[in-house]
Protein backbone atom coordinates (compact mmCIF):
# COMPACT_ATOMS: atom_id res chain seq x y z
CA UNK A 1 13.05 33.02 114.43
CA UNK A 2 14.70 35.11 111.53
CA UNK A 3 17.47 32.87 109.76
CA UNK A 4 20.82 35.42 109.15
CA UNK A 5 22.74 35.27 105.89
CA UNK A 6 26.53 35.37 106.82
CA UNK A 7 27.81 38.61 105.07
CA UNK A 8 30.54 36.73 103.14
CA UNK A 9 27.64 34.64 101.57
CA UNK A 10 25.65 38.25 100.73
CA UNK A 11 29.23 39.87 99.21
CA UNK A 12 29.65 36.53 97.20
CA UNK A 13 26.49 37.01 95.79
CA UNK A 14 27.25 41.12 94.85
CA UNK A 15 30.45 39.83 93.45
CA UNK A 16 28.83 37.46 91.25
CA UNK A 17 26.15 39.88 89.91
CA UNK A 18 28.90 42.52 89.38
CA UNK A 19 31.17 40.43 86.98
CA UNK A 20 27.86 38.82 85.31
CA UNK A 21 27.10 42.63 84.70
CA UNK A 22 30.24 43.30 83.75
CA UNK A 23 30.47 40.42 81.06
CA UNK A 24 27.07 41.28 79.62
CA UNK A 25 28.50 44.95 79.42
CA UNK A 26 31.83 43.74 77.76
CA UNK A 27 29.68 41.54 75.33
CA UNK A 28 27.34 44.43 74.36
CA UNK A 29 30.37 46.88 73.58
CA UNK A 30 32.17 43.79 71.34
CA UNK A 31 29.05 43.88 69.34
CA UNK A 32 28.94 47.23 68.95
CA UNK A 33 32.55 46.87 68.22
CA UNK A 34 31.94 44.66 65.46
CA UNK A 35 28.21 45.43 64.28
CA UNK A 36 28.65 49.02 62.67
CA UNK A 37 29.74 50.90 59.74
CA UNK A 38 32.63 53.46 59.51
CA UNK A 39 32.51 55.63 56.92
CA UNK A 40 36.38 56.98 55.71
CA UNK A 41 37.34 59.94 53.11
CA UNK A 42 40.36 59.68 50.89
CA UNK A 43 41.89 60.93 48.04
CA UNK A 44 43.02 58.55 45.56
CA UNK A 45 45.64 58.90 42.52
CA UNK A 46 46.81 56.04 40.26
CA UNK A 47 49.52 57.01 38.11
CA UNK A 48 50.96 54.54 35.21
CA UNK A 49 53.53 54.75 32.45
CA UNK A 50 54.92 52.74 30.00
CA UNK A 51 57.95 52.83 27.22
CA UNK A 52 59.14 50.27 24.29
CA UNK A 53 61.75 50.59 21.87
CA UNK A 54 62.14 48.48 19.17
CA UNK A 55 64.72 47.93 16.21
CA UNK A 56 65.91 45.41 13.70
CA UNK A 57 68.57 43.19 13.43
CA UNK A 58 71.34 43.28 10.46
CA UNK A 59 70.17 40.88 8.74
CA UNK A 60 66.06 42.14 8.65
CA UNK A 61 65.18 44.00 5.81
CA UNK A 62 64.09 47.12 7.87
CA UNK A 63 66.54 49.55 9.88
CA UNK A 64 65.44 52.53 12.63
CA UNK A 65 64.00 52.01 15.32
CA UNK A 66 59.99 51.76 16.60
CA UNK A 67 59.27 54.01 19.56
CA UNK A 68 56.32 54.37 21.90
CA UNK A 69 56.07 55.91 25.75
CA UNK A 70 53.13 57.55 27.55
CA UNK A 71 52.23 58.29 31.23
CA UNK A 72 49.37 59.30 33.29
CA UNK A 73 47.41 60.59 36.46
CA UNK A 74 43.68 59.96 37.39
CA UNK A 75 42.76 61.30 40.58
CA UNK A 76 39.33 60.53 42.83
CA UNK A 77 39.17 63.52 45.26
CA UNK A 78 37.10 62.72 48.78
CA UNK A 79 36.24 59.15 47.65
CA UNK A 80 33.64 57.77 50.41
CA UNK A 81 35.13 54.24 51.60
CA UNK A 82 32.80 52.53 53.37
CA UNK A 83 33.63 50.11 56.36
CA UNK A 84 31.30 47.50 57.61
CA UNK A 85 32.48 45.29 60.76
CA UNK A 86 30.13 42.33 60.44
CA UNK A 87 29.05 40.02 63.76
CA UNK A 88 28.08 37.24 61.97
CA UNK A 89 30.34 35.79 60.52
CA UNK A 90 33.16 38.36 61.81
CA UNK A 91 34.02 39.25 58.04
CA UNK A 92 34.81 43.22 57.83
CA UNK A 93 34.00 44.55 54.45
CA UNK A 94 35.03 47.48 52.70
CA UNK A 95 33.64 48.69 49.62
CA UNK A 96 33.91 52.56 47.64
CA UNK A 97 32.62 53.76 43.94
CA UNK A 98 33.95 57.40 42.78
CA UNK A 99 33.94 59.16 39.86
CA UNK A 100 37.46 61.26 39.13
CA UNK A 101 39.29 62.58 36.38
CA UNK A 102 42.44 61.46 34.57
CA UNK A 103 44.99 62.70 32.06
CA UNK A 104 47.21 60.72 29.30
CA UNK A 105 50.22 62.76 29.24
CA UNK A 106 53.20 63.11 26.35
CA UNK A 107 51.74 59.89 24.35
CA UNK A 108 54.85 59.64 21.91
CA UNK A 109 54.50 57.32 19.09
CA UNK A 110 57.44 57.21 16.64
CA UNK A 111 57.72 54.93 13.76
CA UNK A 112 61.31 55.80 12.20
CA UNK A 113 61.75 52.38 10.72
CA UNK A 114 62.86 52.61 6.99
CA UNK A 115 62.92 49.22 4.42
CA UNK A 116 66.65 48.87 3.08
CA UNK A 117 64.51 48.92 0.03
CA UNK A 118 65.01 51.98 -1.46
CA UNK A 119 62.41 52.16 -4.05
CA UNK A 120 59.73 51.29 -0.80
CA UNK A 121 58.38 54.81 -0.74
CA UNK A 122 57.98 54.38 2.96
CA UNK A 123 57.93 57.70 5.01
CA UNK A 124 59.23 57.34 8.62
CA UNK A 125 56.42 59.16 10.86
CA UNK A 126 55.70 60.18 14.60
CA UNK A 127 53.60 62.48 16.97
CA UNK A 128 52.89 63.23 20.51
CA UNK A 129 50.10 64.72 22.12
CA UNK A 130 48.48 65.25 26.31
CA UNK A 131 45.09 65.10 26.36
CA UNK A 132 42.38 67.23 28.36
CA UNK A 133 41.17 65.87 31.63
CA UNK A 134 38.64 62.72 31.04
CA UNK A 135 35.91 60.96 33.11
CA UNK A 136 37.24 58.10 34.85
CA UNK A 137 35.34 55.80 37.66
CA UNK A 138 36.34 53.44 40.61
CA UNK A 139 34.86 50.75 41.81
CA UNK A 140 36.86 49.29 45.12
CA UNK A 141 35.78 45.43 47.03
CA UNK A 142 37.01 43.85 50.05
CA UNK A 143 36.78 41.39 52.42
CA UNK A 144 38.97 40.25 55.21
CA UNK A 145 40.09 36.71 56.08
CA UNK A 146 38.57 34.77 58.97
CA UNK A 147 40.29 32.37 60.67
CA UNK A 148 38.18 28.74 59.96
CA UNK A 149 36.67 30.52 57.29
CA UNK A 150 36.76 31.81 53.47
CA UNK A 151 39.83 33.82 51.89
CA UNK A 152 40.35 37.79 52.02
CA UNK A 153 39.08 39.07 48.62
CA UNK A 154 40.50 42.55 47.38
CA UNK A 155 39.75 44.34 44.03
CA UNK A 156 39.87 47.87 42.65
CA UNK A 157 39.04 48.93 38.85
CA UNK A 158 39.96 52.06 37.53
CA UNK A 159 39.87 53.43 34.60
CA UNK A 160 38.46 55.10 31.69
CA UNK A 161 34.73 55.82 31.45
CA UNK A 162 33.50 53.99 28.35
CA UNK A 163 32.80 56.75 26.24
CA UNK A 164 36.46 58.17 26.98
CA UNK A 165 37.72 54.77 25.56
CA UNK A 166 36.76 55.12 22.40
CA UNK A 167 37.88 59.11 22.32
CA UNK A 168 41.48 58.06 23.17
CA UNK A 169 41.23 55.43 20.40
CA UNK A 170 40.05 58.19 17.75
CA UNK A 171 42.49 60.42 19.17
CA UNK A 172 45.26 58.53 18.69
CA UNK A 173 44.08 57.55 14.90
CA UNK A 174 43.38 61.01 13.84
CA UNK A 175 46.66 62.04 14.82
CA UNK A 176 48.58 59.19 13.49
CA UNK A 177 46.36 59.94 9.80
CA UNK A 178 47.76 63.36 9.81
CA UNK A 179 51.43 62.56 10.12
CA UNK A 180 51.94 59.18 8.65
CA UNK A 181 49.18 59.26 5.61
CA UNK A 182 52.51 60.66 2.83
CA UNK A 183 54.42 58.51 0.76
CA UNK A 184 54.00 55.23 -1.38
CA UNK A 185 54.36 52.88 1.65
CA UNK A 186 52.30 52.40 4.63
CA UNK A 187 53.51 52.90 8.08
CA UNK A 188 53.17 50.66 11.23
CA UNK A 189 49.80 50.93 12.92
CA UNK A 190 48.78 52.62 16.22
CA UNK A 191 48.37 50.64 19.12
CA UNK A 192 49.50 50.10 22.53
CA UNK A 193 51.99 47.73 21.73
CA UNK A 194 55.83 47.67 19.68
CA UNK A 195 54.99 47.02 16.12
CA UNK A 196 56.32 43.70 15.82
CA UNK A 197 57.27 41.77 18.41
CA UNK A 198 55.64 38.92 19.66
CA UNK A 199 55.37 39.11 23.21
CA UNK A 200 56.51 41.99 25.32
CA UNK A 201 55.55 40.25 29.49
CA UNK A 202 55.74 43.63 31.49
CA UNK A 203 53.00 45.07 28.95
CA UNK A 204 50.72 41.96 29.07
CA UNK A 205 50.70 40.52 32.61
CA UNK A 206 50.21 41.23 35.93
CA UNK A 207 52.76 42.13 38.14
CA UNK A 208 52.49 40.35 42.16
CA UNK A 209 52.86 43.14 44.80
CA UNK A 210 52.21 40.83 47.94
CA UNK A 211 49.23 38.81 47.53
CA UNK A 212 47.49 41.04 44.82
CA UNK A 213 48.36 41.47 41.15
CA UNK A 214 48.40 44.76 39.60
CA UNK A 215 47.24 44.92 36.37
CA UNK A 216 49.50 46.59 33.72
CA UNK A 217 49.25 50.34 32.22
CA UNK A 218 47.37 50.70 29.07
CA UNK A 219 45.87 53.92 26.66
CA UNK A 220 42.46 53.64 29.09
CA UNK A 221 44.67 54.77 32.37
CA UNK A 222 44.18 51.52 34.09
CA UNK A 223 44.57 51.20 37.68
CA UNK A 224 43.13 47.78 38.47
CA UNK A 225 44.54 45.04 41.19
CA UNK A 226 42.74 41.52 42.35
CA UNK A 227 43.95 39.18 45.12
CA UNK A 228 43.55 37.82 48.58
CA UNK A 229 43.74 34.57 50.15
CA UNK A 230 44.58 33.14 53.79
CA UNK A 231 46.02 36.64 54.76
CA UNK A 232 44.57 39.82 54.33
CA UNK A 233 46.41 42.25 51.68
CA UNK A 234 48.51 44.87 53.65
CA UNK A 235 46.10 47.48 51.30
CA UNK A 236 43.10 46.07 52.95
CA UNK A 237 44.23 45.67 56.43
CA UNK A 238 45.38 49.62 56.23
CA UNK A 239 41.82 50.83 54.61
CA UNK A 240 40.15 48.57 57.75
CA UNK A 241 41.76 50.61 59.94
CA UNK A 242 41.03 53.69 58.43
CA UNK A 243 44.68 54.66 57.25
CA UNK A 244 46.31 55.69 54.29
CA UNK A 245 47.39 52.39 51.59
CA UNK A 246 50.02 52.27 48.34
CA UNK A 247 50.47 49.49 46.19
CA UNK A 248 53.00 49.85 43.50
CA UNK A 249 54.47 47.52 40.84
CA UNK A 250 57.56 49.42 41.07
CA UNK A 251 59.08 49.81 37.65
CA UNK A 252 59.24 46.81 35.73
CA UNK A 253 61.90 46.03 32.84
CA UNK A 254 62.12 43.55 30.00
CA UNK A 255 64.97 43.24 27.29
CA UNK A 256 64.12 40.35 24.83
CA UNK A 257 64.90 39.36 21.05
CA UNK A 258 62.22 37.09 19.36
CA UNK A 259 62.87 36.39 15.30
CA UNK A 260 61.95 39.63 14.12
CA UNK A 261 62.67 42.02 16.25
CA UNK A 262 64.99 43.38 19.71
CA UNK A 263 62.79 45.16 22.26
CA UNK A 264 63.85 47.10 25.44
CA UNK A 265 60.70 48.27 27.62
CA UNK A 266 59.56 49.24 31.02
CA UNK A 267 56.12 49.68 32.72
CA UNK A 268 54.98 51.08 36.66
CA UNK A 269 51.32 51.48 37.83
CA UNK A 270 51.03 52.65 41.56
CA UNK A 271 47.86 53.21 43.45
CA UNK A 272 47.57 55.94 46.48
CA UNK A 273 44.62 55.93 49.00
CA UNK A 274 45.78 59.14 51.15
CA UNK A 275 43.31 59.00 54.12
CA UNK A 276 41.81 63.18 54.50
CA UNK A 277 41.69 64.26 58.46
């Protein structure tokens, strides 16, 4: 005598198999999800510029004024940005190296600062010059914060290639020989700083754009941020999902007297990543 299987028992049974096939389905395309790479193109531009002023006051033995102000552009065309959604553990990384070009535009360096000394000899000097395009390179990390695990991390580096460093510096020091080597006294010396004063903050630290410092501008067209923590950096969370980032120091100002000099200066270093279509 057959035994019969009441059909609700039977449908049960179809039911179950259909949502067990259905969960190993959903679990397969979460893995997929998470377990590949996406590959993104953008074009990147970091521009930077800085300014000082400097002068004396009434009772130094100098009078004038010390001047120096540059900008710049370095651009990475197509840069490959490369997106990996790990499984285990669920970190998504992002990571890009690209080779661009930059340019140091109207460098102005102005030393007009004359001893109340009259038998000094000192010459007050200046000169200004753009520069051709140079090799710079990018390097670009990331890693996205997980919730019972370790911090984001987010850096990118840009700058001057090496060799481009030291052409700026001779650059800079060739030009400054031919219009400040006259007269019996010497001038101030070339740098990237005001001649004198002690401590100018929006030239020598970082500024905090959400949780990432931006480095500040310098000669070598810098373009350089670090940061992270317990939330991911809006930059990061935008290159993740494949869309166009800006970070941007805005411009930053700084009036100051110290006891040899008064300074006015400002400095701004911004950071495009325009995803291409």
């Amino acid at each position: 005598m057959r035994r019969l299987v009441p059909f609700a028992v039977v449908l049960a049974s179809l039911s179950g198999a259909a949502d067990a096939a259905a969960k190993t389905d959903s679990a397969a395309a979460a893995a997929r999800r998470c377990d590949r790479v996406v590959v993104f193109r953008y074009d990147v531009t970091v521009t930077g510029a800085k300014s000082g002023r400097e002068t004396w006051p009434p009772d130094s033995e100098f009078s004038g004024e010390f001047a120096l102000s540059y900008d710049y552009v370095v651009r990475y065309a197509r840069l490959r940005v490369v997106v990996d959604r790990g499984c285990d553990p669920e970190i998504t990384t992002v990571r890009a190296r690209g080779r661009g070009t930059g340019t140091l535009r109207d460098y102005t360096w102005a030393d007009r600062v004359v001893p109340k000394d009259p038998s000094s000899g000192r010459v007050p000097c200046e000169f200004g010059f753009t520069t051709d395009p140079l090799g710079a390179s990018l390097r670009l990390v990331g890693g996205t914060h997980v919730l019972g695990g370790g911090p984001a991390t987010f850096s990118i580096g840009s700058q001057l290639n090496r060799t481009q460093q030291g052409a700026i510096l001779g650059l800079i020091e060739s030009h400054r020989s031919a219009a400040c080597d006259k007269g019996g006294g010497s001038n101030f010396r070339a740098s990237d700083e005001l001649a004198t004063h002690l401590s100018v903050p929006v030239f020598e630290n970082p500024a905090r754009v959400g949780n990432v410092k931006v480095e500040p501008p310098s000669i070598f067209l810098d373009g350089s941020l670090l940061g992270g923590g317990r939330r991911n950096p809006r930059a990061l969370a935008r290159l993740v999902a494949g869309r166009s980032a800006r970070v941007s120091t805005g411009v930053r100002r700084y009036e100051g007297t110290d006891d040899q000099s008064i300074a006015t200066a400002t400095a701004a270093v911004t950071i495009r990543l325009d995803r291409r279509r």
